[in-house]
N, C-alpha and C. Protein backbone atom coordinates (compact mmCIF):
# COMPACT_ATOMS: atom_id res chain seq x y z
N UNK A 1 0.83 -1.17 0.00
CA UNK A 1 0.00 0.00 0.00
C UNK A 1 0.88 1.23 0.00
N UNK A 2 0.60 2.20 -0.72
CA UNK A 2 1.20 3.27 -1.02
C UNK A 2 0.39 4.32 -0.27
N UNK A 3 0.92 5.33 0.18
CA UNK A 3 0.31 6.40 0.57
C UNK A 3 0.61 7.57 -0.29
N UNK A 4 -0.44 8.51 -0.09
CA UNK A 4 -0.70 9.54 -0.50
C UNK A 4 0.11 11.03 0.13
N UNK A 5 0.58 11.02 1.01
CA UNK A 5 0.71 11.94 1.90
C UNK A 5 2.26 12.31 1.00
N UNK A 6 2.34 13.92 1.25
CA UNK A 6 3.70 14.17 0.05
C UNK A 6 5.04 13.84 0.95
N UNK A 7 5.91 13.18 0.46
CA UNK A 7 7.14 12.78 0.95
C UNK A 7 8.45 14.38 0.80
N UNK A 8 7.87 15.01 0.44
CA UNK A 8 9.49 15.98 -0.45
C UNK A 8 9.22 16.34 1.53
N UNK A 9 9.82 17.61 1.89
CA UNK A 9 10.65 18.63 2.69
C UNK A 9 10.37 19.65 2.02
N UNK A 10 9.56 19.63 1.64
CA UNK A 10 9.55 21.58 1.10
C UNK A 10 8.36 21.97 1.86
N UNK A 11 8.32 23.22 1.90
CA UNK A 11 7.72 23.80 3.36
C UNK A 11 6.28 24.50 2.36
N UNK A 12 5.15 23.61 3.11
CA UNK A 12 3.63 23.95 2.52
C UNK A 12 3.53 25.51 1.96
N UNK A 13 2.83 25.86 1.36
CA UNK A 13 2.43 27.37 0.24
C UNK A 13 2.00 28.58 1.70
N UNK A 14 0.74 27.86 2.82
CA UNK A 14 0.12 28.30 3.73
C UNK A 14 0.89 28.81 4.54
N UNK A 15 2.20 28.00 4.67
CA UNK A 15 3.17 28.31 5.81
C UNK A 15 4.56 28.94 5.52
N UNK A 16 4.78 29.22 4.38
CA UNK A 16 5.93 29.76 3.68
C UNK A 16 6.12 31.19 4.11
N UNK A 17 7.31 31.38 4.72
CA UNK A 17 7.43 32.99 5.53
C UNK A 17 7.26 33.59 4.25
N UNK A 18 7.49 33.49 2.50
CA UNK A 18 7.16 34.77 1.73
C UNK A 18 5.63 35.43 1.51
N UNK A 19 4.29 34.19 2.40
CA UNK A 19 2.98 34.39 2.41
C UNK A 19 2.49 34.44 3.85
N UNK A 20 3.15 34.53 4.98
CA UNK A 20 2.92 34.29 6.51
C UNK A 20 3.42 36.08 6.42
N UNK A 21 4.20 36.80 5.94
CA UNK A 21 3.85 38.30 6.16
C UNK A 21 3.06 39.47 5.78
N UNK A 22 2.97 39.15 4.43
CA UNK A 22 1.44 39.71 4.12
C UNK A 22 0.18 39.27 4.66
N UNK A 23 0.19 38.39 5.02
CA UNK A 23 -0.98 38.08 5.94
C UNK A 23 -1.03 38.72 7.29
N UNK A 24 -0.12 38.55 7.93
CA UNK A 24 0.30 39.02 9.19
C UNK A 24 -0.27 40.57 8.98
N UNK A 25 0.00 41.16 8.30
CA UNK A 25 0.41 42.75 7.92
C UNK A 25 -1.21 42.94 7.68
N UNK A 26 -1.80 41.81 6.91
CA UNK A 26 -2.96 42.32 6.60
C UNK A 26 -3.94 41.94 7.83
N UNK A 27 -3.21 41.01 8.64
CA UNK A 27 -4.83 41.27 9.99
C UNK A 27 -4.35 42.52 10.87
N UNK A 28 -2.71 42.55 11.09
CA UNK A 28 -2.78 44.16 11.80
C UNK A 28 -3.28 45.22 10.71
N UNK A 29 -3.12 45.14 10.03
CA UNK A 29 -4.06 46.59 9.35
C UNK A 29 -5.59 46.68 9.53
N UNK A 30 -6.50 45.10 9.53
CA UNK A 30 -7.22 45.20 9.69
C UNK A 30 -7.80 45.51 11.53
N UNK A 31 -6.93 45.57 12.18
CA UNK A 31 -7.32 45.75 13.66
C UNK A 31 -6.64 46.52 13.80
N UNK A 32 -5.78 47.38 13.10
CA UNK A 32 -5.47 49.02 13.64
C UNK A 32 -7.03 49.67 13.04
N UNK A 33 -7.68 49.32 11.81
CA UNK A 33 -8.54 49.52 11.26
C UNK A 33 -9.71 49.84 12.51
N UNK A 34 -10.15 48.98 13.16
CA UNK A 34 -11.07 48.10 14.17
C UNK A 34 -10.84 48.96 15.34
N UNK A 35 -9.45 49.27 15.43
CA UNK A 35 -9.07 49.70 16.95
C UNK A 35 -9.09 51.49 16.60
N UNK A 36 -9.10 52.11 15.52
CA UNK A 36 -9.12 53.17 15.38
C UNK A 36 -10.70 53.76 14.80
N UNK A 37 -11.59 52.59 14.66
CA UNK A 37 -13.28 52.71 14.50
C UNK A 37 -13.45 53.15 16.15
N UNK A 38 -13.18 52.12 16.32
CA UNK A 38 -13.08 51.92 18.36
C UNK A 38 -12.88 53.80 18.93
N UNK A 39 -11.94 53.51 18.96
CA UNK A 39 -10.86 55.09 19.32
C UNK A 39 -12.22 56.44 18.71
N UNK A 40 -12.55 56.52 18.07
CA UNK A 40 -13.46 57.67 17.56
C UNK A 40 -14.75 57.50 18.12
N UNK A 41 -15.27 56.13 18.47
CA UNK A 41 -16.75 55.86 19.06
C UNK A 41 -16.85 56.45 20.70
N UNK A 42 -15.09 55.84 21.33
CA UNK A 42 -15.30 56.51 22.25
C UNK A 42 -14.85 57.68 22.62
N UNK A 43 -14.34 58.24 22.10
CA UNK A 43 -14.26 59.72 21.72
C UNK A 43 -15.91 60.71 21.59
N UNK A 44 -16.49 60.49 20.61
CA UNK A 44 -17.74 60.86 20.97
C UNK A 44 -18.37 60.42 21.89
N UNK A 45 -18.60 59.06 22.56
CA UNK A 45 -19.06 58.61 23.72
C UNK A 45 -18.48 59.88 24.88
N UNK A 46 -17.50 60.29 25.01
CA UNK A 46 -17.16 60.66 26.04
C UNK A 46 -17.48 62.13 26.17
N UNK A 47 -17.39 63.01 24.82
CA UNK A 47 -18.23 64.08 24.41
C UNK A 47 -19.15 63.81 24.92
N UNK A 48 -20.17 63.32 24.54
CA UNK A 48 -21.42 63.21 25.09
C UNK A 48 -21.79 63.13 26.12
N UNK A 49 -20.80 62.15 26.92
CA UNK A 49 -20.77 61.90 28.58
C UNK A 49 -20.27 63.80 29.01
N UNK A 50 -19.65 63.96 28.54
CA UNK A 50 -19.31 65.87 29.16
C UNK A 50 -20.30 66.48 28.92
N UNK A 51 -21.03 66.51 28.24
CA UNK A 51 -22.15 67.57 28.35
C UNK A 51 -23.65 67.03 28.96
N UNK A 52 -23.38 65.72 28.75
CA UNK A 52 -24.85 65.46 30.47
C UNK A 52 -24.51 65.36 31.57
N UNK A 53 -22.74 65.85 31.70
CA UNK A 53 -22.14 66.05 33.54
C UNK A 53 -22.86 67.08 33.17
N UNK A 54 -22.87 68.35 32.50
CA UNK A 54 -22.55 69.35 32.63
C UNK A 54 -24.48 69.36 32.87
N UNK A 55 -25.30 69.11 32.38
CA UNK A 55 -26.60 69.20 32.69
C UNK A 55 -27.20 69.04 33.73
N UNK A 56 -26.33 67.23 34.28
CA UNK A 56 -26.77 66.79 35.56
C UNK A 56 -26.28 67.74 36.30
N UNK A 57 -25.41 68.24 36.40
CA UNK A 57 -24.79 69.33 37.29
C UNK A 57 -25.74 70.31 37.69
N UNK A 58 -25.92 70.79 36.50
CA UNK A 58 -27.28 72.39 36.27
C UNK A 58 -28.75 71.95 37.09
N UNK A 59 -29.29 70.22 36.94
CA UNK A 59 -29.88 69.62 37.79
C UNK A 59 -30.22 69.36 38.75
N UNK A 60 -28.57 68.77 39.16
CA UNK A 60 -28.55 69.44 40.82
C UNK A 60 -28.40 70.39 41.67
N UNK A 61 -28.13 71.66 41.07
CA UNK A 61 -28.41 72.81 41.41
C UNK A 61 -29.61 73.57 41.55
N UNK A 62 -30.19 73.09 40.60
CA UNK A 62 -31.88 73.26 40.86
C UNK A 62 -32.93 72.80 41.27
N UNK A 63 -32.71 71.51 41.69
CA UNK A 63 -33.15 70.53 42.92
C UNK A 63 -32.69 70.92 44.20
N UNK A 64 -31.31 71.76 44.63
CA UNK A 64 -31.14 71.93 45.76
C UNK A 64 -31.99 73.38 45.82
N UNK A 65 -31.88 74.48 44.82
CA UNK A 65 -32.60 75.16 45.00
C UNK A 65 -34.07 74.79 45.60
N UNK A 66 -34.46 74.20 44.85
CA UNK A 66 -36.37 73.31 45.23
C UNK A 66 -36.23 72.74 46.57
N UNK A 67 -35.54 72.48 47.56
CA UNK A 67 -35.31 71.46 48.26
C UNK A 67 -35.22 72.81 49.63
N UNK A 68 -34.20 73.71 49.00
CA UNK A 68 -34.61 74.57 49.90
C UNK A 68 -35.10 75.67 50.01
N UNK A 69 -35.97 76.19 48.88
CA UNK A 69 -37.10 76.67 49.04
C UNK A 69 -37.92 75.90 49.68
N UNK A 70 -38.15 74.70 49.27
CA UNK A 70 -39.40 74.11 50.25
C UNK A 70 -39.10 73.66 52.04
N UNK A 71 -37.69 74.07 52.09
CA UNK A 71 -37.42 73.38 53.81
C UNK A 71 -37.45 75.10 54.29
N UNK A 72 -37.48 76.41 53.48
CA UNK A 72 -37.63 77.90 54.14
C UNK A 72 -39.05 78.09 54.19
N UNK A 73 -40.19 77.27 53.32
CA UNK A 73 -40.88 77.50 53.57
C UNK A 73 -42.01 76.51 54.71
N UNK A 74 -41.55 75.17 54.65
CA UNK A 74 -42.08 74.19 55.37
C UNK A 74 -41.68 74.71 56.68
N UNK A 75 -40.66 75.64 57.15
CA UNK A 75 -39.90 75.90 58.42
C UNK A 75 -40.50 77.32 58.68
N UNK A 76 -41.36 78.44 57.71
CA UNK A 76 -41.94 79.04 57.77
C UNK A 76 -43.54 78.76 58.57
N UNK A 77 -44.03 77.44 58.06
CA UNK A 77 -45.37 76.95 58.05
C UNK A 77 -45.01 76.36 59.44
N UNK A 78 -43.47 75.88 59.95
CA UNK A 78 -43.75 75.63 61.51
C UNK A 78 -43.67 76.13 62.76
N UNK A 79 -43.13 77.12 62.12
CA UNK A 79 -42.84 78.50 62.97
C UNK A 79 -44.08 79.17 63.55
N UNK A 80 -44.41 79.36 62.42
CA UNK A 80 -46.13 80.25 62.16
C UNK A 80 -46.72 79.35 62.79
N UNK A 81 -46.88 77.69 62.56
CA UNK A 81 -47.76 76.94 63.77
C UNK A 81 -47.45 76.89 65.01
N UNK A 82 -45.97 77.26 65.38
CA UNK A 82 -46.06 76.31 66.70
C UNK A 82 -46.42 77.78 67.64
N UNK A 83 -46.05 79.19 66.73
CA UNK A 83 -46.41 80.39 67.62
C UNK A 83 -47.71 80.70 67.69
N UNK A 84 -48.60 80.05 66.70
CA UNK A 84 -49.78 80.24 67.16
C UNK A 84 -50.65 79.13 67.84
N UNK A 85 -49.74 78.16 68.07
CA UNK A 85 -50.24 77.22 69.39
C UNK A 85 -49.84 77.55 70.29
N UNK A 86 -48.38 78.96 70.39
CA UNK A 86 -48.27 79.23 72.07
C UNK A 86 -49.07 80.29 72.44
N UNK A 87 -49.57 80.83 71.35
CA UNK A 87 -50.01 81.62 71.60
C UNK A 87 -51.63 81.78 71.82
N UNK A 88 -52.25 80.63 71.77
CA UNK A 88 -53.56 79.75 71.39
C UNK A 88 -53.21 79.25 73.35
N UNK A 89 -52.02 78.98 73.28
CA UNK A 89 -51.77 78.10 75.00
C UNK A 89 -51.84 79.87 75.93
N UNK A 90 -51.14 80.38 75.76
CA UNK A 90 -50.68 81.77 76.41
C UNK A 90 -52.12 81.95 76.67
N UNK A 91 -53.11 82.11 75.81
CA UNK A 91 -54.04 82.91 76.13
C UNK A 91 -55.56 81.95 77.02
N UNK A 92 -55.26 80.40 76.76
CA UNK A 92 -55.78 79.93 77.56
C UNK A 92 -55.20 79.77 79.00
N UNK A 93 -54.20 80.18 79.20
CA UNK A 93 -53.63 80.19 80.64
C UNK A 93 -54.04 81.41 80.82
N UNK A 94 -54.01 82.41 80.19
CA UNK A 94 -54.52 83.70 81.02
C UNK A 94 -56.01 83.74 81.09
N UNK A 95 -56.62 83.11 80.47
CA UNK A 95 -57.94 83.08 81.24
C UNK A 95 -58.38 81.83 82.50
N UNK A 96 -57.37 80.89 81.99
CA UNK A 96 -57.28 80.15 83.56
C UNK A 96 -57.13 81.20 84.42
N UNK A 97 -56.01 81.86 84.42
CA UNK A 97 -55.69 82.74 85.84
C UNK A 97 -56.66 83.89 86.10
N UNK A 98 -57.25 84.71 84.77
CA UNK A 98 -58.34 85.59 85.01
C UNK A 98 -59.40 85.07 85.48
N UNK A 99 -59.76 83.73 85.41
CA UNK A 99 -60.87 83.36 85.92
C UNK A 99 -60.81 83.10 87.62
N UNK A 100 -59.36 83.19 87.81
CA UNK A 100 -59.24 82.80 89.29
C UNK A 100 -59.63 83.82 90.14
N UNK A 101 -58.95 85.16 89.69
CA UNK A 101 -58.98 86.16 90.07
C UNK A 101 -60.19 86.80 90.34
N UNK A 102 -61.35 86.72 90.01
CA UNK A 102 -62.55 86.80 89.83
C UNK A 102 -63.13 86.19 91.41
């Protein structure tokens, strides 16, 4: 039985360093390609990320505004209550005592 398989020493077409560097050359070109698509996506990604800091920012500045307008005025509304419950108390103690006096 004879086989098929090639007997020479000469080095396959696939694997021959004069076709193993253009190849080589051509997948780094194609992934400097890939990596410099990359490089510009997040480049604008990150643009974009800077100007909704810059919003969220403006956001939270105007939520703290809201936050304390409503704690000057909620602190207004307890002020105003609790002086007119002492003063609701004040005046039922003075007619406790005016009534004593009597």
């Amino acid at each position: 039985m004879t086989s098929r398989l090639p007997t020479s020493n000469a080095p396959r077409l696939s694997t021959a360093p004069s076709s193993i560097k253009p190849r080589q050359l051509s997948h780094l070109h194609a992934q400097l390609a890939q990596l410099s698509a990359n490089l510009a996506d997040l480049e604008n990604l990150l643009r974009m990320t800077s100007v909704q800091a810059e919003s969220v920012r403006g956001l939270g500045a105007w939520h703290g505004g809201l936050f304390m307008a409503a704690s000057k005025v909620l602190g207004e509304e307890t002020i105003a209550g609790s002086a007119g419950g002492q003063a609701q108390g004040q005046s039922q103690q003075q007619r406790g005592q005016g009534g004593s006096d009597t």
